[in-house]
Protein backbone atom coordinates (compact mmCIF):
# COMPACT_ATOMS: atom_id res chain seq x y z
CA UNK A 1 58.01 85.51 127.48
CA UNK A 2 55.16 83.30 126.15
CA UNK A 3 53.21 81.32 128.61
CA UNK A 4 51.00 78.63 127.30
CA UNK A 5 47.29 78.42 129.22
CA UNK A 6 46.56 74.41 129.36
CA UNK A 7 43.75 72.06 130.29
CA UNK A 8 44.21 70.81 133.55
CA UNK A 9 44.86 67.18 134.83
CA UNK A 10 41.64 64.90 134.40
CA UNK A 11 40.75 61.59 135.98
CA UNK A 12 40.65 58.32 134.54
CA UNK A 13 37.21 58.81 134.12
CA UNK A 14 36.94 62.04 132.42
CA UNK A 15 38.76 62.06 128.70
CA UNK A 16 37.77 65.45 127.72
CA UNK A 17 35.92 68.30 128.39
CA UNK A 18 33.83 71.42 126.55
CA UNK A 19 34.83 75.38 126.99
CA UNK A 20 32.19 77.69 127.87
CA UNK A 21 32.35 81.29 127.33
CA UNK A 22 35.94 82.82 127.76
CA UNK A 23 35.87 85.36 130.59
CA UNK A 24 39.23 87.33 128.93
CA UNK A 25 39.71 88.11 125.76
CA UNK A 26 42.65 88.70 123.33
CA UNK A 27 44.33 92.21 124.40
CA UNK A 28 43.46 92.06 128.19
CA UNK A 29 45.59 91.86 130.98
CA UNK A 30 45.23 88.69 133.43
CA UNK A 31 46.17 87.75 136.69
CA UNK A 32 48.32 84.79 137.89
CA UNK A 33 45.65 82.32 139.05
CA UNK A 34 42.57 84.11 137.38
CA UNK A 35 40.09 82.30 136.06
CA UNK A 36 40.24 82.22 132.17
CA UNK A 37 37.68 80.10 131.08
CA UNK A 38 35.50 77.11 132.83
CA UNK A 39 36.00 73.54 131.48
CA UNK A 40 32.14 71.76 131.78
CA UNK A 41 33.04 67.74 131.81
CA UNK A 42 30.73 64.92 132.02
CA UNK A 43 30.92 65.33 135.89
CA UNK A 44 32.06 68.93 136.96
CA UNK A 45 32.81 72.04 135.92
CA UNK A 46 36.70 73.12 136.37
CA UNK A 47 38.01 76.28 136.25
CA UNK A 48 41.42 77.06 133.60
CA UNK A 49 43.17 79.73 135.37
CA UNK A 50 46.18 81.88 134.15
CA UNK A 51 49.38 80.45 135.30
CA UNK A 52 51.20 83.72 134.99
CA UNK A 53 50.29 87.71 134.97
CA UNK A 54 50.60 89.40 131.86
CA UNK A 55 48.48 89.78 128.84
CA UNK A 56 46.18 87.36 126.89
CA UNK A 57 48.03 87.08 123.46
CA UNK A 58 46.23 84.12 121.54
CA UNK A 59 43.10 81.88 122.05
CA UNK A 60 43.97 78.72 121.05
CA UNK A 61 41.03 76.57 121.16
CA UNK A 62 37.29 78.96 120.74
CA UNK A 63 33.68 78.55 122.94
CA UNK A 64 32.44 75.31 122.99
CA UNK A 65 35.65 73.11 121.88
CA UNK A 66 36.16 69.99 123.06
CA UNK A 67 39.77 69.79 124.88
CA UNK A 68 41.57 67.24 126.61
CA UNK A 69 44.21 66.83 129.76
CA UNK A 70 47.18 69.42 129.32
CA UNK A 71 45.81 70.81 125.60
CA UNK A 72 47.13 74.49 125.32
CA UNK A 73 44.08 76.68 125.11
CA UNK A 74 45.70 79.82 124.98
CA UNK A 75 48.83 82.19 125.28
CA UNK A 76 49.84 84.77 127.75
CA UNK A 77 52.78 87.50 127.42
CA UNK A 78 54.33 88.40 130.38
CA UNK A 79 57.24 91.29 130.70
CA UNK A 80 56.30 94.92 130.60
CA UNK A 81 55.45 96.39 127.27
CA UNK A 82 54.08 93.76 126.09
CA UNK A 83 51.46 94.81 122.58
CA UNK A 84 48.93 92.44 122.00
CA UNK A 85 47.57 91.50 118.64
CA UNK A 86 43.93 93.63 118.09
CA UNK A 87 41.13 91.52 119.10
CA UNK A 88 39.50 89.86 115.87
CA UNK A 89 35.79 91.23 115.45
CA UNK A 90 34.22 88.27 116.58
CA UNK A 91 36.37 88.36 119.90
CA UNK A 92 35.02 92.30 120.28
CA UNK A 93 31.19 91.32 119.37
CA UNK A 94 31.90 88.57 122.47
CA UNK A 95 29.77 90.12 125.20
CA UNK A 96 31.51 91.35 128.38
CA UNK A 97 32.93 89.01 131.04
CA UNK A 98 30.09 89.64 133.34
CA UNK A 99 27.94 87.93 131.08
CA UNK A 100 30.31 85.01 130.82
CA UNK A 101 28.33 83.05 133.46
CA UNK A 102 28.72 79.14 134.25
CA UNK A 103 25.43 77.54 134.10
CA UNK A 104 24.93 77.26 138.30
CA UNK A 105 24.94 81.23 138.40
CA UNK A 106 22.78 81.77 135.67
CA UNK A 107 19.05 80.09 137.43
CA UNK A 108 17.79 80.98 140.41
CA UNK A 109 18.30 77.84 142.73
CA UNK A 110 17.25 76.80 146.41
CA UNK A 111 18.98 78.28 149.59
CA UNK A 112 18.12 74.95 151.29
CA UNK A 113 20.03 71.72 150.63
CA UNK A 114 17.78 69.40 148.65
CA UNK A 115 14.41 71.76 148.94
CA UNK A 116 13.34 73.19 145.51
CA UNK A 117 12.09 76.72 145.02
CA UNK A 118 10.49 77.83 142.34
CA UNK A 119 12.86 79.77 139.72
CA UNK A 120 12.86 82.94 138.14
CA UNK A 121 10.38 82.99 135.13
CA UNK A 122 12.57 81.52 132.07
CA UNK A 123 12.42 83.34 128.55
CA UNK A 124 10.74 80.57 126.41
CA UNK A 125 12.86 78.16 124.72
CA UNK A 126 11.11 78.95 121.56
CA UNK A 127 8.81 81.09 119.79
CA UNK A 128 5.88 80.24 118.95
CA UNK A 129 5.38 77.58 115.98
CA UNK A 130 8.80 77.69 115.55
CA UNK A 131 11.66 74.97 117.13
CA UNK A 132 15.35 75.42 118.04
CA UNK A 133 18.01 72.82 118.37
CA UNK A 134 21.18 72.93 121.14
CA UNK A 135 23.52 70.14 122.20
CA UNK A 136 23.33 68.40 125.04
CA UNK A 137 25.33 69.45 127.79
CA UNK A 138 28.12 66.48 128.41
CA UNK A 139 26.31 65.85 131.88
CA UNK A 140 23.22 65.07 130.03
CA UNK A 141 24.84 63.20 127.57
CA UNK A 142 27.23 60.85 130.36
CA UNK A 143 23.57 60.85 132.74
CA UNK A 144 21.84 59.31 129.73
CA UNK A 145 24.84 57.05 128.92
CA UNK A 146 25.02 55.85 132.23
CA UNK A 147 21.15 55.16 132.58
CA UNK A 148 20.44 53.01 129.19
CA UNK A 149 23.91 51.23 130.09
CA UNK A 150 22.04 50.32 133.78
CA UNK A 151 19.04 49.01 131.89
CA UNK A 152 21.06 46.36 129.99
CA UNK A 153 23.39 45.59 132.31
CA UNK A 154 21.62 44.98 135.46
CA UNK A 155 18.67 43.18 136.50
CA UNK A 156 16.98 45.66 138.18
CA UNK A 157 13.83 45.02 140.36
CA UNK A 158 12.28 47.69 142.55
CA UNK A 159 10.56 47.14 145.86
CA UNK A 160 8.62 49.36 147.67
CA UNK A 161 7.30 50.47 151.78
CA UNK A 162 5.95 52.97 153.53
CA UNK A 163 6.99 54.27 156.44
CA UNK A 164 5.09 56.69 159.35
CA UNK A 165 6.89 59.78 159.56
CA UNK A 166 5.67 61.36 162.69
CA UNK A 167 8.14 59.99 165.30
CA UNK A 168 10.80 61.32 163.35
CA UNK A 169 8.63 65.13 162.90
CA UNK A 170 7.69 64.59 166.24
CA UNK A 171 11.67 64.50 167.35
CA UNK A 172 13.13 67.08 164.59
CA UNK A 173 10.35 70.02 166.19
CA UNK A 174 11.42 68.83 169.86
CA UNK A 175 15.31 69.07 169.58
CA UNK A 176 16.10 71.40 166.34
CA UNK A 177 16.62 74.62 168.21
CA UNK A 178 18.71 72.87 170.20
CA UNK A 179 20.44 70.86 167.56
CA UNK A 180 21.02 73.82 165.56
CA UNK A 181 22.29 75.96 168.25
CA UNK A 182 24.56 73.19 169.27
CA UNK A 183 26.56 71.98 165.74
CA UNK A 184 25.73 75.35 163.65
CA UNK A 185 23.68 73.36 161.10
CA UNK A 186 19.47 72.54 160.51
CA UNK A 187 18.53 69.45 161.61
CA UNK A 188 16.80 67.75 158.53
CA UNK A 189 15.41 64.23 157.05
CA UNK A 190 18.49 63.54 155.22
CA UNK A 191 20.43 62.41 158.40
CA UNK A 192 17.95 60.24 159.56
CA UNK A 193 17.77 58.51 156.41
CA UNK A 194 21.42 58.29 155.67
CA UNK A 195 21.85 56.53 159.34
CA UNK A 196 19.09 54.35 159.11
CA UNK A 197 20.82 53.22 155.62
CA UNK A 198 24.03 52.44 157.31
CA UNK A 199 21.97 50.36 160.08
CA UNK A 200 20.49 48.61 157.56
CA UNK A 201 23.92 47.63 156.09
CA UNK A 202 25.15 45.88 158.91
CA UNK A 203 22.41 43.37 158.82
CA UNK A 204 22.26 43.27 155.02
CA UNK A 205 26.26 44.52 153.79
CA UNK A 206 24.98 42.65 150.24
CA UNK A 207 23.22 45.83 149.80
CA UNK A 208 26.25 47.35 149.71
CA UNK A 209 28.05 45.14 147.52
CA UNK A 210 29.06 45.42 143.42
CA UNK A 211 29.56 43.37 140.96
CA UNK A 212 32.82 43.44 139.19
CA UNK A 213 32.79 40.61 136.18
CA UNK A 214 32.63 37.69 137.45
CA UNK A 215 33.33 38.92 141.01
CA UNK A 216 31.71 40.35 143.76
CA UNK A 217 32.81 43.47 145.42
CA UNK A 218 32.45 43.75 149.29
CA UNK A 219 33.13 47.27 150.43
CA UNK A 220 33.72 47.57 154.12
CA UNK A 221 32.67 51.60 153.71
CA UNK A 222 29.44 52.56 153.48
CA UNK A 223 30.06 55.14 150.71
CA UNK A 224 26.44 57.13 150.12
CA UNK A 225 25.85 58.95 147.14
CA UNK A 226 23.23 61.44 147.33
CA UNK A 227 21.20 62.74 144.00
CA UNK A 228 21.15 66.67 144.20
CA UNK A 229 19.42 68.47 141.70
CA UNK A 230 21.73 71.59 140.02
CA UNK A 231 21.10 74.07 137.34
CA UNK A 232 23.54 71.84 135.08
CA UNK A 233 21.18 68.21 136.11
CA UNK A 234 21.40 66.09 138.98
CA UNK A 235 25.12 65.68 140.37
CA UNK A 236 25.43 62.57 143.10
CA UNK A 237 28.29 63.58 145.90
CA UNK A 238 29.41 61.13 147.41
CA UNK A 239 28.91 61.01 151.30
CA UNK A 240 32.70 59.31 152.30
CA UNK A 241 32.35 56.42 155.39
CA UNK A 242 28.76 57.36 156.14
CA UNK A 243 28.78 54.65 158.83
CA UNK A 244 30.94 56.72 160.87
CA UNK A 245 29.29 60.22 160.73
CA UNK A 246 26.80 61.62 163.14
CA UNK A 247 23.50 63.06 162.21
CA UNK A 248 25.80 67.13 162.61
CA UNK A 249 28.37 66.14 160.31
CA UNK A 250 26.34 64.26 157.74
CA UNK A 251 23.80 67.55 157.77
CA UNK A 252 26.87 69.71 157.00
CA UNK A 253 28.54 67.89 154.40
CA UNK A 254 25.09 67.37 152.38
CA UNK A 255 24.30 71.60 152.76
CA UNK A 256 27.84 71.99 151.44
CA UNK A 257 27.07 69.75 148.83
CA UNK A 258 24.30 71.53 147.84
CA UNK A 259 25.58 75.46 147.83
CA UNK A 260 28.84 74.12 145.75
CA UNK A 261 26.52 72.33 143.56
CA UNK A 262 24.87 75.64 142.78
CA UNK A 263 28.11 77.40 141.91
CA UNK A 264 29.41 73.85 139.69
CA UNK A 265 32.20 74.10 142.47
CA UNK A 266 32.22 69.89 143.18
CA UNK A 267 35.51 68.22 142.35
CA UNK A 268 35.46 65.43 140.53
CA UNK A 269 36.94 62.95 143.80
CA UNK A 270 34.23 64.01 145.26
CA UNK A 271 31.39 62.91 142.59
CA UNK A 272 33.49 59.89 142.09
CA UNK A 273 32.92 56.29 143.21
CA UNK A 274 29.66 55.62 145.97
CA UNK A 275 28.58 51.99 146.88
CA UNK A 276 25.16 53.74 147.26
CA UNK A 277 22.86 56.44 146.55
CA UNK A 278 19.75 58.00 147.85
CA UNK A 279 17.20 60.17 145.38
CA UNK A 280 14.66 62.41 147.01
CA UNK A 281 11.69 63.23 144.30
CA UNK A 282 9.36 63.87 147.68
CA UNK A 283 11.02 67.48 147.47
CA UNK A 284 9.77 68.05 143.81
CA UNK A 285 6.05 66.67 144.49
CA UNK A 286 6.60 62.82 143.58
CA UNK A 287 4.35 60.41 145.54
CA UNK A 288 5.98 57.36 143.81
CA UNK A 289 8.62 56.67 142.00
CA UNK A 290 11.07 53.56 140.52
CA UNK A 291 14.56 54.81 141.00
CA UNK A 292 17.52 54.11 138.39
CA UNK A 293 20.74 52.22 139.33
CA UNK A 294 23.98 54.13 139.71
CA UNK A 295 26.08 51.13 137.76
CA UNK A 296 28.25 49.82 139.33
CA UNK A 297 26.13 49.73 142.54
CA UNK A 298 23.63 47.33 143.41
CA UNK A 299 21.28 49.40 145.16
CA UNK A 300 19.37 52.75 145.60
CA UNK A 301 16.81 54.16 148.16
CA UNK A 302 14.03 56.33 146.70
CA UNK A 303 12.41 58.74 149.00
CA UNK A 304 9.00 60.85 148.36
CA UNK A 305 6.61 63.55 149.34
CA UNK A 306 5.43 63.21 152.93
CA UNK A 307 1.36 62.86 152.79
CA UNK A 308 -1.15 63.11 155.82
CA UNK A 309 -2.85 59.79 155.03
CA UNK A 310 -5.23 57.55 157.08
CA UNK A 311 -3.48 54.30 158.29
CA UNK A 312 -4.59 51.81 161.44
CA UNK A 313 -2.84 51.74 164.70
CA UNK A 314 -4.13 49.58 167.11
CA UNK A 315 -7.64 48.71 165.65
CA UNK A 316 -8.43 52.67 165.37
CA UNK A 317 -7.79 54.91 161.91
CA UNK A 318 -6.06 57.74 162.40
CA UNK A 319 -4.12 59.99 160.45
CA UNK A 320 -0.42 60.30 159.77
CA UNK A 321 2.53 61.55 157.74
CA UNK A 322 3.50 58.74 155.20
CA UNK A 323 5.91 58.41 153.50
CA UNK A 324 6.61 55.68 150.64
CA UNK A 325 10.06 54.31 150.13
CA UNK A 326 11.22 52.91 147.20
CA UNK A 327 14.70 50.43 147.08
CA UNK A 328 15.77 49.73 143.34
CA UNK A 329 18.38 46.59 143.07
CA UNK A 330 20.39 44.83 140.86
CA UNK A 331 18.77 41.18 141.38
CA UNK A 332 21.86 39.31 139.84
CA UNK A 333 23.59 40.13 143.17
CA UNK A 334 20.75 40.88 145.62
CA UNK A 335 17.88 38.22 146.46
CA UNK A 336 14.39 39.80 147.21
CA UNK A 337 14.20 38.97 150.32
CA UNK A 338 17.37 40.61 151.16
CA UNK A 339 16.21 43.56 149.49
CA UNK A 340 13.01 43.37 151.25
CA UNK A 341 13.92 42.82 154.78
CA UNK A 342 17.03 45.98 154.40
CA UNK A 343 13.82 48.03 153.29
CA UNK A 344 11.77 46.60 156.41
CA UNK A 345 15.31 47.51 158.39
CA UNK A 346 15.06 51.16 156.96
CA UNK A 347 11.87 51.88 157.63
CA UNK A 348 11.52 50.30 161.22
CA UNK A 349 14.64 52.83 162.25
CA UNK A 350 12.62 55.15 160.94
CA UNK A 351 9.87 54.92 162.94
CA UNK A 352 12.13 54.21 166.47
CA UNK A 353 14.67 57.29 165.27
CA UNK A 354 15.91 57.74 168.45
CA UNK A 355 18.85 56.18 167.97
CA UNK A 356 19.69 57.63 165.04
CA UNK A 357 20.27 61.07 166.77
CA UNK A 358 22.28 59.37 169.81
CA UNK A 359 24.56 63.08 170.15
CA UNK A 360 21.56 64.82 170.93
């Protein structure tokens, strides 16, 4: 019996999609729920997988089509005995499965969430004095979509603090062993920031506001999306009721974030929606930095590179870690001072953090 392979359900948001390399080809046997072929949308990458056992008769649709919700792709025999068609010679020069990688296992990547290493050395991308020409990926094309439509829709106006970094070093090197010990996960920056956001939001909730038309959009979550950078581009996760996480859980879900960033394993719920996002270019070098909206939220906190710099306390220079913070904002909805004063908010839980770890 002939089984047709077809494209998954999307979301609303995602029309279509691209197929990378098969990993089967015409003649081979397959698996029920074997992966097929990968799917790389404007968001994710989903895996096709064989809805029955059998043998892969026909490929419908070739390497880098573009496919949409429940398009057949291919055809699988089942039954015993089944003779497949010979593979055509472009399907045998194809090179083997194991080479059929998605993008996230093809670069080497960080082990740490939201920490950089340096990769593998990279072939170059061309010889020399000559060029060569590939498409975008669709996340590059829907990022840069998404960025020139934030710069003509929104009135965006960036303002900018610093804050002193050392009571929260001083408290991370005094109770990691015993946070880690405790809730199985590191204790890092990110969960100091995150809470400190959601503080901030109770004073200033227009921070976490939209605009919708002619409407504005009050969300009583606190929704955090937080910019990770992946072998495909930067994927945002979003961080679900962020208010109501402690320092452990919000740790764990942004590590998990990370690894299933690596292996393009993020679902598309999950990279959906936010009422706002943090960016961390401090963990690629950047001292300073103007952060892009996320349309359709108002708001985004920029964080950089921690730097020993002199500063005065108390009449006397001394040195300390600094940190500058950067809030972009959509000034048709959110007043400067607002915007000011939630940055003033961030940055004085910063520096009195000790609330912000209260299960410790």
């Amino acid at each position: 019996m002939k089984i047709d392979v077809r494209v998954p359900t999307l979301s609303d948001s995602v029309a279509s999609g691209t197929l990378l390399p098969w990993r089967k080809q015409v003649g081979e046997t397959v698996a029920r729920d074997e992966t097929l072929v990968d799917l790389e949308t404007d968001k994710v990458i989903l895996e096709i997988p064989a809805p029955a056992s059998g043998t892969l008769l026909e490929l419908r649709r070739e390497e880098g089509a573009v496919v949409k919700a429940d398009e057949v792709v291919a055809v699988i025999e089942t039954g015993e005995g089944v003779v497949a068609p010979a593979p055509s010679p472009a399907a045998q020069a194809a090179p083997p499965p194991a080479a059929a990688v998605t993008p996230a296992a093809s670069m080497a990547v960080p082990a740490k969430a939201g920490v950089p290493l340096p990769a593998a050395p990279q072939a170059p991308v061309a010889a020399p004095g000559e060029s060569r020409r590939e498409p975008l990926s669709r996340l590059r094309q829907r990022v840069a979509e998404r960025l020139v439509a934030a710069q003509h829709t929104a009135a965006m106006l960036t303002t900018f603090n610093e804050v002193n970094m050392q009571p929260v070093n001083e408290l991370r090197q005094r109770f990691k062993a015993e946070f880690e010990v405790k809730h199985g996960v590191k204790l890092g920056y990110m969960s100091f920031f995150v809470r400190a956001v959601c503080q901030a939001m109770q004073q200033f909730p227009v921070v976490n506001a939209s605009i919708d038309g002619n409407d504005i959009v009050w969300h009583g979550d606190v929704d955090i999306g937080i910019a990770i950078s992946s072998p495909r581009g930067l994927v945002v996760p979003i961080l679900r009721r962020a208010q109501t996480l402690s320092a452990a859980a919000i740790e764990a879900a942004i590590a998990d974030f990370a690894r299933r960033a690596r292996e393009s394993r993020l679902t598309l719920e999950e990279l959906s929606g936010g009422s706002f996002s943090i960016t961390n270019g401090g963990v690629f070098g950047s001292l300073l930095s103007t952060p892009i909206l996320n349309p359709p939220q108002s708001a985004i906190l920029g964080m950089h590179t921690i730097q020993q710099r002199p500063v005065a306390e108390n009449g006397q220079v001394v040195i300390r870690p600094m940190m500058y913070l950067a809030l972009t904002y959509d000034h048709r909805l959110i007043d400067g001072r607002d915007a000011v004063q939630f940055l003033v908010a961030v940055k004085a839980a910063l520096e009195a953090p000790e609330a912000l770890l209260s299960e410790i």
